[in-house]
PDB file of N, CA and C in Angstrom:
ATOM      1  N   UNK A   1     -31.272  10.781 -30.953  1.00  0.00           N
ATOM      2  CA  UNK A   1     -31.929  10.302 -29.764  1.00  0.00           C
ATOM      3  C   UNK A   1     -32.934  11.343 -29.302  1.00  0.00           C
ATOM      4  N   UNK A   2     -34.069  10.954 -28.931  1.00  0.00           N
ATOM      5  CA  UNK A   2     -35.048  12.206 -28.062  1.00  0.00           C
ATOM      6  C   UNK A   2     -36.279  11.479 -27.680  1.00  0.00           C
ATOM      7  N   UNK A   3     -36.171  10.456 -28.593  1.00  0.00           N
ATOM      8  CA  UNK A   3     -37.981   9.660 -29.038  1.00  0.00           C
ATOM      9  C   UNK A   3     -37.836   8.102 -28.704  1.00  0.00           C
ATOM     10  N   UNK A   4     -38.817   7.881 -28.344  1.00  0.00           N
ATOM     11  CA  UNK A   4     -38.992   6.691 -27.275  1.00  0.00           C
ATOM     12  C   UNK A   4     -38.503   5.608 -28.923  1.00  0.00           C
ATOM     13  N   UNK A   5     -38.780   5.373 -29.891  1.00  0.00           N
ATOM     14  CA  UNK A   5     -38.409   4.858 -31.590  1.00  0.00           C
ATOM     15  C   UNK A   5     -37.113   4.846 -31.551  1.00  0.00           C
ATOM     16  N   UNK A   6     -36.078   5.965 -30.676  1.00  0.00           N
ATOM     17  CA  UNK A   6     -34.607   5.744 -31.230  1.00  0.00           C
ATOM     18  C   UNK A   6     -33.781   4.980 -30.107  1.00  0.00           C
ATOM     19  N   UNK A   7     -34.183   4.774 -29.393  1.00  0.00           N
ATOM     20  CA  UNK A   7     -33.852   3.766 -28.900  1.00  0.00           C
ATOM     21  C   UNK A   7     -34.503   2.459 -28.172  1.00  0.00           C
ATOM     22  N   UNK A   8     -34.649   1.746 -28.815  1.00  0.00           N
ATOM     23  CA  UNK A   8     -35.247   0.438 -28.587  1.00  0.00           C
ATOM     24  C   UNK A   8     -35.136  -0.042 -27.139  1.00  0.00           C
ATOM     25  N   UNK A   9     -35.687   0.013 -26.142  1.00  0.00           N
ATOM     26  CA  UNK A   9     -36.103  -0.642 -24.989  1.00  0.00           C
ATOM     27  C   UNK A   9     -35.204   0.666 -23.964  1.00  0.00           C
ATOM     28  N   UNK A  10     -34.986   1.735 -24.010  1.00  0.00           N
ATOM     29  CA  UNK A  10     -34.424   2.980 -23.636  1.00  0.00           C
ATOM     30  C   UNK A  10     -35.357   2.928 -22.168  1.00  0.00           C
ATOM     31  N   UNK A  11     -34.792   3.461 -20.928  1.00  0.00           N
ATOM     32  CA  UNK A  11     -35.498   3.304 -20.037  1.00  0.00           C
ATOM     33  C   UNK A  11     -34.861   4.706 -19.131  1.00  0.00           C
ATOM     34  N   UNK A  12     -34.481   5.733 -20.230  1.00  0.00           N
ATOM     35  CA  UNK A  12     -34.142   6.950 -19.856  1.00  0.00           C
ATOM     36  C   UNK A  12     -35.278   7.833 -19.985  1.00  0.00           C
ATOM     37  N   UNK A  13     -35.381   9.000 -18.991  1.00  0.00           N
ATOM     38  CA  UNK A  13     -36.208  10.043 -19.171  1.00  0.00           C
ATOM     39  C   UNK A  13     -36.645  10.357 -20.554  1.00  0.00           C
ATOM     40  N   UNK A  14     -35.575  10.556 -21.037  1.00  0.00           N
ATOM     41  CA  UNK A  14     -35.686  11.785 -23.019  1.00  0.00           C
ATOM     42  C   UNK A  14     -35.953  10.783 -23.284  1.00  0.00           C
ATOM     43  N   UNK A  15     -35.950   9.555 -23.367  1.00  0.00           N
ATOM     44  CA  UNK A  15     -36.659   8.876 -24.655  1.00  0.00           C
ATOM     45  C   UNK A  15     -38.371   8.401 -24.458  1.00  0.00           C
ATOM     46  N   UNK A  16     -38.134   8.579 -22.855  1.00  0.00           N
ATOM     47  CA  UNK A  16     -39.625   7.777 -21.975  1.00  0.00           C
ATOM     48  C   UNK A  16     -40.984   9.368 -22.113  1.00  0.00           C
ATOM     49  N   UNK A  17     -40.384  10.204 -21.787  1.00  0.00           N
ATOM     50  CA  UNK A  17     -41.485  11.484 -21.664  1.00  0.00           C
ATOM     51  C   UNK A  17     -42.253  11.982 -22.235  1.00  0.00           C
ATOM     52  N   UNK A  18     -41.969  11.137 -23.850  1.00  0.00           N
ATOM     53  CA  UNK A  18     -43.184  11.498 -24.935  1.00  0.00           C
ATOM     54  C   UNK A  18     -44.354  10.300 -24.941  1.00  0.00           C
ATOM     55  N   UNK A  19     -43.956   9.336 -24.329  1.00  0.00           N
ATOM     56  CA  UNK A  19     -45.179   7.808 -23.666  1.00  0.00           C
ATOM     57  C   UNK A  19     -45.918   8.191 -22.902  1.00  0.00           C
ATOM     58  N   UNK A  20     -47.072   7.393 -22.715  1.00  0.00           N
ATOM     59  CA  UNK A  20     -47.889   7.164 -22.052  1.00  0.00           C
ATOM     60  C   UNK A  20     -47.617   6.264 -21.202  1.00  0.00           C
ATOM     61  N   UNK A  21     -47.831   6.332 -19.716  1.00  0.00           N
ATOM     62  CA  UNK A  21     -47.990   5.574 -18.253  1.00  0.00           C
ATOM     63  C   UNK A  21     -48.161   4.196 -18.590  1.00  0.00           C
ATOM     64  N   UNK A  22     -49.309   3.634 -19.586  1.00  0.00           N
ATOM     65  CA  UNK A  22     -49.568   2.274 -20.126  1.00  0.00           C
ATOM     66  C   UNK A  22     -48.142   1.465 -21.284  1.00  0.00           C
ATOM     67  N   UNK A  23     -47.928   2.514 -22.151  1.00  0.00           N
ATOM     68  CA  UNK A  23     -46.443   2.232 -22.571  1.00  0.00           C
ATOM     69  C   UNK A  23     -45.902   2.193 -21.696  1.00  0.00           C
ATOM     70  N   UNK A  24     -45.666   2.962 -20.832  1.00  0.00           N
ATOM     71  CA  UNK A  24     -44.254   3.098 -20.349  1.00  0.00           C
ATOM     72  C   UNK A  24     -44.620   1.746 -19.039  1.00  0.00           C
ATOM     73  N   UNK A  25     -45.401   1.522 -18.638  1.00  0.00           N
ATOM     74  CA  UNK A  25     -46.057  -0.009 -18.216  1.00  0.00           C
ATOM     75  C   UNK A  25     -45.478  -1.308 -18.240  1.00  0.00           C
ATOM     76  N   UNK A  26     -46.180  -1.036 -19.894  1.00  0.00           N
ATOM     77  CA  UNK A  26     -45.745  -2.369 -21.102  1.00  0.00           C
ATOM     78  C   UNK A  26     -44.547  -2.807 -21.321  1.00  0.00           C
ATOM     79  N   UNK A  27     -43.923  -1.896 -21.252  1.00  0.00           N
ATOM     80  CA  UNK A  27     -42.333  -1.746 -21.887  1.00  0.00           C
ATOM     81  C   UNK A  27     -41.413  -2.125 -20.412  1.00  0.00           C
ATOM     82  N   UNK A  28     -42.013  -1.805 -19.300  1.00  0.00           N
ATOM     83  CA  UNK A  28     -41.430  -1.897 -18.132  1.00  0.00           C
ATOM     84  C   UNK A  28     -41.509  -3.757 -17.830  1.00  0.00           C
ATOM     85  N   UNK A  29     -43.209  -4.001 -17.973  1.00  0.00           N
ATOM     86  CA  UNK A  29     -43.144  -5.372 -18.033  1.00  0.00           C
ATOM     87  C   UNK A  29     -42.237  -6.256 -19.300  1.00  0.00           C
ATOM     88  N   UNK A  30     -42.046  -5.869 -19.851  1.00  0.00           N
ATOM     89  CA  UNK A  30     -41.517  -6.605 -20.637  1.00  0.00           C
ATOM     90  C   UNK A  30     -39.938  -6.679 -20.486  1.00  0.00           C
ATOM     91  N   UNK A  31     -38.987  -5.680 -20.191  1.00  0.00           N
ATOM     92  CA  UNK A  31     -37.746  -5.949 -19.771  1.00  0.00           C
ATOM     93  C   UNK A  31     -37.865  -6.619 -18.316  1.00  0.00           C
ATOM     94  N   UNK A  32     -38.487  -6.388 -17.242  1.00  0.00           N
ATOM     95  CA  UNK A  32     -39.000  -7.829 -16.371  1.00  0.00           C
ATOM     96  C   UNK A  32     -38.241  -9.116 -16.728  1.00  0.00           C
ATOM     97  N   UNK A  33     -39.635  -9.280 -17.755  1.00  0.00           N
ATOM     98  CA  UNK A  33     -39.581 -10.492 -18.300  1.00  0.00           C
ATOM     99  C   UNK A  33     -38.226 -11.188 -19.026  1.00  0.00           C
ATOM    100  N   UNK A  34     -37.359 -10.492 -19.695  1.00  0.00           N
ATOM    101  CA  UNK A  34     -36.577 -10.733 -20.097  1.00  0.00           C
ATOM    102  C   UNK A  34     -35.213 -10.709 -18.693  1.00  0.00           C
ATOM    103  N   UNK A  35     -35.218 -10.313 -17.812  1.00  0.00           N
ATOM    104  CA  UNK A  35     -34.053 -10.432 -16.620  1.00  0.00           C
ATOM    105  C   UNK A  35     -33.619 -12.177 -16.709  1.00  0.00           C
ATOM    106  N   UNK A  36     -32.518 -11.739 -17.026  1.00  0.00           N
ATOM    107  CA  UNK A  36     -31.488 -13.457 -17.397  1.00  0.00           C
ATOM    108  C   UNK A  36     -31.236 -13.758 -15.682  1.00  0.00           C
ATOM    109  N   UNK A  37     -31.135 -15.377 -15.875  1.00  0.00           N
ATOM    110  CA  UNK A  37     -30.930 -15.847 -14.853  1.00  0.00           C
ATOM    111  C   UNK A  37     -30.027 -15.586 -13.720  1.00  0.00           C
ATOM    112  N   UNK A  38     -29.084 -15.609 -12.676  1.00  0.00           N
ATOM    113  CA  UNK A  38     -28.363 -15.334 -12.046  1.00  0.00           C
ATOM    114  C   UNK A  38     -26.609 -16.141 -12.444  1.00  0.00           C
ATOM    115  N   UNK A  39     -26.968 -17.089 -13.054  1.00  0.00           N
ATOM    116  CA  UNK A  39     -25.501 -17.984 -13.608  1.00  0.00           C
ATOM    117  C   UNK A  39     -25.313 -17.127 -14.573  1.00  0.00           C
ATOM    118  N   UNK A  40     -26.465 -16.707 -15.496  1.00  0.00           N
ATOM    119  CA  UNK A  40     -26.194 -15.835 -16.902  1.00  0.00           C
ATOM    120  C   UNK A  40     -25.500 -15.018 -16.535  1.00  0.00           C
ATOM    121  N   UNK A  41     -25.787 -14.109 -15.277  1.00  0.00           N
ATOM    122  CA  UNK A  41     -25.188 -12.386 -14.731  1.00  0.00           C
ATOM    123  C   UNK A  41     -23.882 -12.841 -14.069  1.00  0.00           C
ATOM    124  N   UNK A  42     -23.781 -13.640 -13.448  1.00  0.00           N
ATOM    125  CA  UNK A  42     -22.374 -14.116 -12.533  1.00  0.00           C
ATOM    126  C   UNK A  42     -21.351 -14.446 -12.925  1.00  0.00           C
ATOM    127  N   UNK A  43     -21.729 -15.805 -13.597  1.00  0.00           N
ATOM    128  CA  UNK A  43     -20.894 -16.762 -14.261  1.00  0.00           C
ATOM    129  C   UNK A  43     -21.383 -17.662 -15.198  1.00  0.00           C
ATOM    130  N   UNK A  44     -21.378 -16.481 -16.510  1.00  0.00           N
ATOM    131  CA  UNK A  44     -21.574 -17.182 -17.630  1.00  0.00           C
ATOM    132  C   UNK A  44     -20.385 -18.239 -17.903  1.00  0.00           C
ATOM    133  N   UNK A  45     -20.795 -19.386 -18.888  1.00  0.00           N
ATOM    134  CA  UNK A  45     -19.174 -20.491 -19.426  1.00  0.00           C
ATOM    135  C   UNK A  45     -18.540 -19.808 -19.972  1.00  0.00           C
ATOM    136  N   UNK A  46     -18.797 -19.076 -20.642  1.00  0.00           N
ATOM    137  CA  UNK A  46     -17.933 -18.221 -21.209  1.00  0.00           C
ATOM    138  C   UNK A  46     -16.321 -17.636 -20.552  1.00  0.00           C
ATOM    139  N   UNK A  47     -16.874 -17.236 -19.254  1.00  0.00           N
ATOM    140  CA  UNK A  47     -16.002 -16.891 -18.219  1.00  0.00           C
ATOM    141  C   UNK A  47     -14.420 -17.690 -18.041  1.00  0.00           C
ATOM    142  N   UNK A  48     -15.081 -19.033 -17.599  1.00  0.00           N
ATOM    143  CA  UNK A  48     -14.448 -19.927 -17.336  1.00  0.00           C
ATOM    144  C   UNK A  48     -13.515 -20.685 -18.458  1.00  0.00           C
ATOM    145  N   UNK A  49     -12.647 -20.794 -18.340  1.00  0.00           N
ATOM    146  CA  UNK A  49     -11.600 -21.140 -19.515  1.00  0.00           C
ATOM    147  C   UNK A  49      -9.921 -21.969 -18.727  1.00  0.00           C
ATOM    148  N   UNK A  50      -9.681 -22.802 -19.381  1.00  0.00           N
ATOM    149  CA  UNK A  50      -8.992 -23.883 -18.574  1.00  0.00           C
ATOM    150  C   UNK A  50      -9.484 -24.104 -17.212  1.00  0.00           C
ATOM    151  N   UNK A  51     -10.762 -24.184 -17.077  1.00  0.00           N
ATOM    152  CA  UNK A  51     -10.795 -24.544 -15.080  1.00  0.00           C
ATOM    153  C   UNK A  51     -11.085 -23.420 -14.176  1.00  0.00           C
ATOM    154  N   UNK A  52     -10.549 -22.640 -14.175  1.00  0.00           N
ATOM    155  CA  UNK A  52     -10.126 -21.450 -13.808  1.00  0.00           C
ATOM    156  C   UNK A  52     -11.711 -20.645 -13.963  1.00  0.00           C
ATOM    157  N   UNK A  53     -12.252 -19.754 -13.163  1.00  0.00           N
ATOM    158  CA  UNK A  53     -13.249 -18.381 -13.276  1.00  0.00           C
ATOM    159  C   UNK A  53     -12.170 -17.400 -13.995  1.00  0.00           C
ATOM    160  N   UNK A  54     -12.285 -16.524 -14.421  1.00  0.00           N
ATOM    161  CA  UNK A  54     -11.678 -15.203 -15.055  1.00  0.00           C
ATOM    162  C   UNK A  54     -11.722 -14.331 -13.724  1.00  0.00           C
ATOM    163  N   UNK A  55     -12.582 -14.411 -13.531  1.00  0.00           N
ATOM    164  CA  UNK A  55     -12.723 -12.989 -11.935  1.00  0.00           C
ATOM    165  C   UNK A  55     -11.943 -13.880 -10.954  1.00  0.00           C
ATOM    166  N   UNK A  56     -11.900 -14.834 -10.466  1.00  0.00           N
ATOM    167  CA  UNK A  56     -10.827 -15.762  -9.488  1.00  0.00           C
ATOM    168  C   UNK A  56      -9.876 -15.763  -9.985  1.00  0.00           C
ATOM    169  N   UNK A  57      -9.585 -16.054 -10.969  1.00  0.00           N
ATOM    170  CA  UNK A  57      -8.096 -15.391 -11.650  1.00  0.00           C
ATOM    171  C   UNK A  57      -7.548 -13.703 -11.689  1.00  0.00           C
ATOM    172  N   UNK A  58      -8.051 -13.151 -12.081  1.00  0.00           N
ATOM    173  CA  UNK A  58      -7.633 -11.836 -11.205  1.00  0.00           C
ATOM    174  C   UNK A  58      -7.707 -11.230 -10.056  1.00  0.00           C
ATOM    175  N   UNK A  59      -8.775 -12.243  -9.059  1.00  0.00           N
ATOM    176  CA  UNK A  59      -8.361 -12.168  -7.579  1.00  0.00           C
ATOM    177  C   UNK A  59      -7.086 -12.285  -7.144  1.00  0.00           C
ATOM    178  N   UNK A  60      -6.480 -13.586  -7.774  1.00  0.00           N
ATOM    179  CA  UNK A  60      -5.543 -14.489  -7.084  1.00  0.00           C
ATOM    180  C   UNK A  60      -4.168 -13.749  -8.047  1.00  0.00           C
ATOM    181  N   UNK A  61      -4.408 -12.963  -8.861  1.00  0.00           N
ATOM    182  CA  UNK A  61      -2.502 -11.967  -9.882  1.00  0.00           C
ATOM    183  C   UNK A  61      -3.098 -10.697  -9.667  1.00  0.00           C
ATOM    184  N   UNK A  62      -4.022 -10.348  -9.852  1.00  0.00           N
ATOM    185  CA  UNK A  62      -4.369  -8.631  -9.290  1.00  0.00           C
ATOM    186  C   UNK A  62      -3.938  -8.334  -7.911  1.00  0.00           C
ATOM    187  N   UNK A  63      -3.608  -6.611  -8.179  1.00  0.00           N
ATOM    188  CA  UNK A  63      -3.243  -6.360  -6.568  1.00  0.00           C
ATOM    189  C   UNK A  63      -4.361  -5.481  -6.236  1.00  0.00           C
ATOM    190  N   UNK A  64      -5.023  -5.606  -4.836  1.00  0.00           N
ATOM    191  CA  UNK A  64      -6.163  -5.079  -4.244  1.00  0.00           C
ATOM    192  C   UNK A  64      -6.238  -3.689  -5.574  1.00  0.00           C
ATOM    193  N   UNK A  65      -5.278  -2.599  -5.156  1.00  0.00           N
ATOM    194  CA  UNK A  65      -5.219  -1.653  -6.417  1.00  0.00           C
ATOM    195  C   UNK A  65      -5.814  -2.047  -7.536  1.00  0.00           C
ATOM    196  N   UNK A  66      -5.490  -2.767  -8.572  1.00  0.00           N
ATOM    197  CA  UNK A  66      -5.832  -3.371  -9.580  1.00  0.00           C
ATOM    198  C   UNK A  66      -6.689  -3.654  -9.740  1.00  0.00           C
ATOM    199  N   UNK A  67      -7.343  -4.434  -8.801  1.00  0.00           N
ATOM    200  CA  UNK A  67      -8.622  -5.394  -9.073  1.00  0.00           C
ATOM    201  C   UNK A  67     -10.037  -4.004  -9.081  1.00  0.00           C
ATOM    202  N   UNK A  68      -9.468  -3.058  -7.740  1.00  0.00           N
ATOM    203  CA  UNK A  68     -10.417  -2.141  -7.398  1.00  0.00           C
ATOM    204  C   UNK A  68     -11.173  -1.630  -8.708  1.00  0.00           C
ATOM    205  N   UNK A  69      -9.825  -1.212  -9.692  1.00  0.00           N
ATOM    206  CA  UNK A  69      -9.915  -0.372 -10.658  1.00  0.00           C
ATOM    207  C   UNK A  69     -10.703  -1.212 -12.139  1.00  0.00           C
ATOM    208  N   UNK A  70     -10.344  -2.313 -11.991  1.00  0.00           N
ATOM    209  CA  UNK A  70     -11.385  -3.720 -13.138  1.00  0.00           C
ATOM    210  C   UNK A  70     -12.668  -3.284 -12.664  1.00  0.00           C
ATOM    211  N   UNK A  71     -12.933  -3.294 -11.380  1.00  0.00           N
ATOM    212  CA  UNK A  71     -14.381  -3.715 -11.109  1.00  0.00           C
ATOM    213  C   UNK A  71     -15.232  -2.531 -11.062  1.00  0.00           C
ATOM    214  N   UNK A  72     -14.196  -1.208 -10.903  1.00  0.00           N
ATOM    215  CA  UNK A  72     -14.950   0.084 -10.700  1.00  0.00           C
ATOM    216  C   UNK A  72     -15.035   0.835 -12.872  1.00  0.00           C
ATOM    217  N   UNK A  73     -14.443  -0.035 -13.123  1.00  0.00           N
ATOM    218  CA  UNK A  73     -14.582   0.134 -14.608  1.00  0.00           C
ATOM    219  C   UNK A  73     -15.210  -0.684 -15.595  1.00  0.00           C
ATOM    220  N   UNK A  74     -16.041  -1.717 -14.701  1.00  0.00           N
ATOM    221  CA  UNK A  74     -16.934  -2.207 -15.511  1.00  0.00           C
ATOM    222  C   UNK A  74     -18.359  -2.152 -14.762  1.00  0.00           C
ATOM    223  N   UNK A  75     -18.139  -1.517 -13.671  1.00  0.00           N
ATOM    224  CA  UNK A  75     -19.380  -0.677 -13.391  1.00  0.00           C
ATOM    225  C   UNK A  75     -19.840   0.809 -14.284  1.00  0.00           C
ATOM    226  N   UNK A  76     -18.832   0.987 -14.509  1.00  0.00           N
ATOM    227  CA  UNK A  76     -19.130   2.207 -15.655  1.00  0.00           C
ATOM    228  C   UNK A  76     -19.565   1.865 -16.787  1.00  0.00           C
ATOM    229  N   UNK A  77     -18.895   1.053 -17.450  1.00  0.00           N
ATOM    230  CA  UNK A  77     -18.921   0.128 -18.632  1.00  0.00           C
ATOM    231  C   UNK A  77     -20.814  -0.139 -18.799  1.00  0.00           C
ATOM    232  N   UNK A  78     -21.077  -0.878 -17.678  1.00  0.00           N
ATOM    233  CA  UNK A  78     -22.328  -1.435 -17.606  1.00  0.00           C
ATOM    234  C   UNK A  78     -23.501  -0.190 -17.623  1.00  0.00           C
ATOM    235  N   UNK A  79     -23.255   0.911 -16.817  1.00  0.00           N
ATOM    236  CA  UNK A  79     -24.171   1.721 -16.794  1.00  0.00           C
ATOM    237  C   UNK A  79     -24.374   2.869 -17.520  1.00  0.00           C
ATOM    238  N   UNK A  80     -23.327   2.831 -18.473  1.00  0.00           N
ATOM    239  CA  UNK A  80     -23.075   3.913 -19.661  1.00  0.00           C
ATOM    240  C   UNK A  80     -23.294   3.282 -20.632  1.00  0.00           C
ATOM    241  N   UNK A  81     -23.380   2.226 -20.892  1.00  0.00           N
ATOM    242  CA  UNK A  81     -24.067   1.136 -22.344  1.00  0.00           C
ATOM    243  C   UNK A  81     -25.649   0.917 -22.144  1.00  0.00           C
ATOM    244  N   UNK A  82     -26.172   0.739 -20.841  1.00  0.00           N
ATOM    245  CA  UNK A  82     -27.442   0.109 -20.696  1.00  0.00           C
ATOM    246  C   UNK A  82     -28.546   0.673 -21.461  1.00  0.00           C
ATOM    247  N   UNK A  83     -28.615   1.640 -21.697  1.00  0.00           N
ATOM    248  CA  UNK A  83     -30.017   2.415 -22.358  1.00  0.00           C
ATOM    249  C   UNK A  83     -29.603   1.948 -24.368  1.00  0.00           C
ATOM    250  N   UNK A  84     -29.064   1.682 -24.211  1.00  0.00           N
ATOM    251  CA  UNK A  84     -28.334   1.638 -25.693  1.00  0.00           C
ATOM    252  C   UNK A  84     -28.137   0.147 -26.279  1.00  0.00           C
ATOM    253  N   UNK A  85     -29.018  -1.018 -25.236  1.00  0.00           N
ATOM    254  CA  UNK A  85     -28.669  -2.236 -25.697  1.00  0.00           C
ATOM    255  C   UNK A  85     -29.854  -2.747 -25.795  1.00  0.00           C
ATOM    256  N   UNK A  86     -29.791  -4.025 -26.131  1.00  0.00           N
ATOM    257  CA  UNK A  86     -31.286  -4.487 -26.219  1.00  0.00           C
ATOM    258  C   UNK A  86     -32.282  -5.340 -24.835  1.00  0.00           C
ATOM    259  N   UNK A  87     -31.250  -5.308 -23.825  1.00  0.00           N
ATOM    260  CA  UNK A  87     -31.442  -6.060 -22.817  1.00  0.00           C
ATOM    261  C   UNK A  87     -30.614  -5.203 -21.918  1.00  0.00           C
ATOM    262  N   UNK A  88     -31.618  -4.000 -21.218  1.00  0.00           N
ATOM    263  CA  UNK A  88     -30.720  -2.706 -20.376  1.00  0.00           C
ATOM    264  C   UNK A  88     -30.869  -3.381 -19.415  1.00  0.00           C
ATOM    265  N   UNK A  89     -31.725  -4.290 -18.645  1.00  0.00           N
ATOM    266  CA  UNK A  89     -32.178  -4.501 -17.109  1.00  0.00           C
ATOM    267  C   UNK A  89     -30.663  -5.284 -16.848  1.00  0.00           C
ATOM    268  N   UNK A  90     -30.473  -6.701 -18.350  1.00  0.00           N
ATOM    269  CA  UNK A  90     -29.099  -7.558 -17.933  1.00  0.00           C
ATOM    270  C   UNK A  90     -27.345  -6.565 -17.723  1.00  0.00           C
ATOM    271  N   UNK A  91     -27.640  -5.403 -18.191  1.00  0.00           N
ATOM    272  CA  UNK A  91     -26.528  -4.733 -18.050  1.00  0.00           C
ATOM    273  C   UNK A  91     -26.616  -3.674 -16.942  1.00  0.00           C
ATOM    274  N   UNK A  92     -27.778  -3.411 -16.248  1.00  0.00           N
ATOM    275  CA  UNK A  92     -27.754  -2.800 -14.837  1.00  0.00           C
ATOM    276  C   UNK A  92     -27.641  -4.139 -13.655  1.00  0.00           C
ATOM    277  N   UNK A  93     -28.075  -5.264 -14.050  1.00  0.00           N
ATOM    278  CA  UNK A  93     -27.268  -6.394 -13.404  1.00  0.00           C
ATOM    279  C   UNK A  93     -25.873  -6.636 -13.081  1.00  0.00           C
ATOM    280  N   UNK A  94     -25.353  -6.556 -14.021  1.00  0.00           N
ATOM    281  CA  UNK A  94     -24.009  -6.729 -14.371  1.00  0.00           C
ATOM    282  C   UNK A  94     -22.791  -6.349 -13.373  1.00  0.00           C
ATOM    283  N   UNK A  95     -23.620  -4.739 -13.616  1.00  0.00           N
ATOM    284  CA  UNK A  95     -22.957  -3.376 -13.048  1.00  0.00           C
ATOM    285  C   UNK A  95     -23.535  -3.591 -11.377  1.00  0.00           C
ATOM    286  N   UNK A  96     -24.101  -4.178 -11.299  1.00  0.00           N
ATOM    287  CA  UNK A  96     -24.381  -4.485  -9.957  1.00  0.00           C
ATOM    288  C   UNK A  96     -23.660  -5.654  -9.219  1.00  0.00           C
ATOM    289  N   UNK A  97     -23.457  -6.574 -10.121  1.00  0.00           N
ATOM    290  CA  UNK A  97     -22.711  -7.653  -9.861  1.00  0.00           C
ATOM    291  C   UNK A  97     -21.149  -6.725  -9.166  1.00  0.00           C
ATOM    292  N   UNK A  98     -20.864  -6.525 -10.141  1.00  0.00           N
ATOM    293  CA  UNK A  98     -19.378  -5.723 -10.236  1.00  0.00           C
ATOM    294  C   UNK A  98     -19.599  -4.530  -8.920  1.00  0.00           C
ATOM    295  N   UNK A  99     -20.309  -3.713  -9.119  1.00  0.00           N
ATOM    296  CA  UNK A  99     -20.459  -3.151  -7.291  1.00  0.00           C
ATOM    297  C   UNK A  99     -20.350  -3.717  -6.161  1.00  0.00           C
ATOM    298  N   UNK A 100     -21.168  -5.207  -6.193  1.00  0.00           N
ATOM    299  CA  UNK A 100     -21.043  -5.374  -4.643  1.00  0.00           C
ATOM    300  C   UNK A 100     -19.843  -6.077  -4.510  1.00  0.00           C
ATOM    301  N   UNK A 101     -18.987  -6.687  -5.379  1.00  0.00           N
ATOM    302  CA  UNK A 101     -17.533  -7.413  -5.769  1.00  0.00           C
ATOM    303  C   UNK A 101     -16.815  -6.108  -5.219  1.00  0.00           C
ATOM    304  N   UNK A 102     -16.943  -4.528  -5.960  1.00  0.00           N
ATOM    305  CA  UNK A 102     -16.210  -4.098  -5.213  1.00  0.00           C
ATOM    306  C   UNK A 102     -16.370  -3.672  -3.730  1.00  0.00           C
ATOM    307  N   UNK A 103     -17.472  -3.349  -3.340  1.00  0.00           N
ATOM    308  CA  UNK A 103     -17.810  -3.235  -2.155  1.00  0.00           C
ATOM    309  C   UNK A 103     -17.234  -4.423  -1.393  1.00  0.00           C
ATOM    310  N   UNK A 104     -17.114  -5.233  -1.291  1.00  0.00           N
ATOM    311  CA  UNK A 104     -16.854  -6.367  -0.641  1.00  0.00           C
ATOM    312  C   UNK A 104     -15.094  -6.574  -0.432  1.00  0.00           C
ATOM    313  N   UNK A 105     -14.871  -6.114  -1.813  1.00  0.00           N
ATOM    314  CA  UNK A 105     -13.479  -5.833  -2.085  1.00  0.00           C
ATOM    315  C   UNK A 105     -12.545  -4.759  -0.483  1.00  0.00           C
ATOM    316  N   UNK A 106     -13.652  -3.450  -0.457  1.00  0.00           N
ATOM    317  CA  UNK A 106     -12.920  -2.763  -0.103  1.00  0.00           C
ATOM    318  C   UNK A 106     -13.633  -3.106   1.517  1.00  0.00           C
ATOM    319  N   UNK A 107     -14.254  -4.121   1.670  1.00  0.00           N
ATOM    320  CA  UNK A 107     -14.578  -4.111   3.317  1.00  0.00           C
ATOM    321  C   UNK A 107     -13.726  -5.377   3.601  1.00  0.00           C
ATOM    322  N   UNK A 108     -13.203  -6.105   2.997  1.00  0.00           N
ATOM    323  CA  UNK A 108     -12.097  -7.003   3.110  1.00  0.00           C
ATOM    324  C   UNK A 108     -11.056  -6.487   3.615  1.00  0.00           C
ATOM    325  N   UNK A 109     -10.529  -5.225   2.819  1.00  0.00           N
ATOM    326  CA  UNK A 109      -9.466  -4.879   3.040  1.00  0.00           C
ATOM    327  C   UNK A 109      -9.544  -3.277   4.030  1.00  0.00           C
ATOM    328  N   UNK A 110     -10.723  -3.615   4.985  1.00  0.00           N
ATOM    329  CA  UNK A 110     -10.598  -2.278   5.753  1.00  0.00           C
ATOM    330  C   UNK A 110     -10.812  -0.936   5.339  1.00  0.00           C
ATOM    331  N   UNK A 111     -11.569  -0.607   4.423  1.00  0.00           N
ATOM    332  CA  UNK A 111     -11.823   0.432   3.264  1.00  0.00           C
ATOM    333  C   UNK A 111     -13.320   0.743   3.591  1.00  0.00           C
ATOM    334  N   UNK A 112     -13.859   0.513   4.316  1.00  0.00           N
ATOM    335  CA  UNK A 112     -15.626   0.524   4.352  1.00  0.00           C
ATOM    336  C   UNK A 112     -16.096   1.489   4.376  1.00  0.00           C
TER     337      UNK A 112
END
């Protein structure tokens, strides 16, 4: 890793600092362009299986504890993969999704 070539759509310093302002532009417009819809980031079908959401299902058997620790670990998940995928903007989404879930989490329960 060092060079804007080793990682494909990289939107980190070390790979961005050997570009030019117009690359680094181009490349900016173009992950833009690619930002997936809001059902894509939320609630893909995938999710959903017998009826049921997957995240409403571990609302409703997770304990506040539990759930905290899902959601604060796929905020990590999301922002320690992103430079490394081919679609970084949909995985700083993600990880955002999963933040304000926990944020919300812990102002529910008096934690703010």
């Amino acid at each position: 890793m060092g060079t804007a070539d080793s990682v494909k759509g990289c939107a980190c310093y070390t790979c961005c600092m050997n570009k030019s302002m117009t690359d680094i532009t181009r490349d900016t417009l173009q992950m833009i362009a690619k930002i997936p819809n809001e059902v894509e980031i939320k609630a893909p079908s995938h999710y959903v299986v017998g009826g049921i959401d997957n995240i409403d299902y571990m609302r409703a058997k997770l304990s506040p504890e539990m759930l905290e620790g899902f959601f604060m670990g796929n905020v990590l998940k999301y922002l320690v993969r992103y430079p490394h995928k081919g679609e970084p903007v949909k995985d700083l989404k993600k990880a955002q999704v999963y933040l304000n879930w926990l944020v919300e989490l812990k102002e529910k329960n008096g934690n703010s």
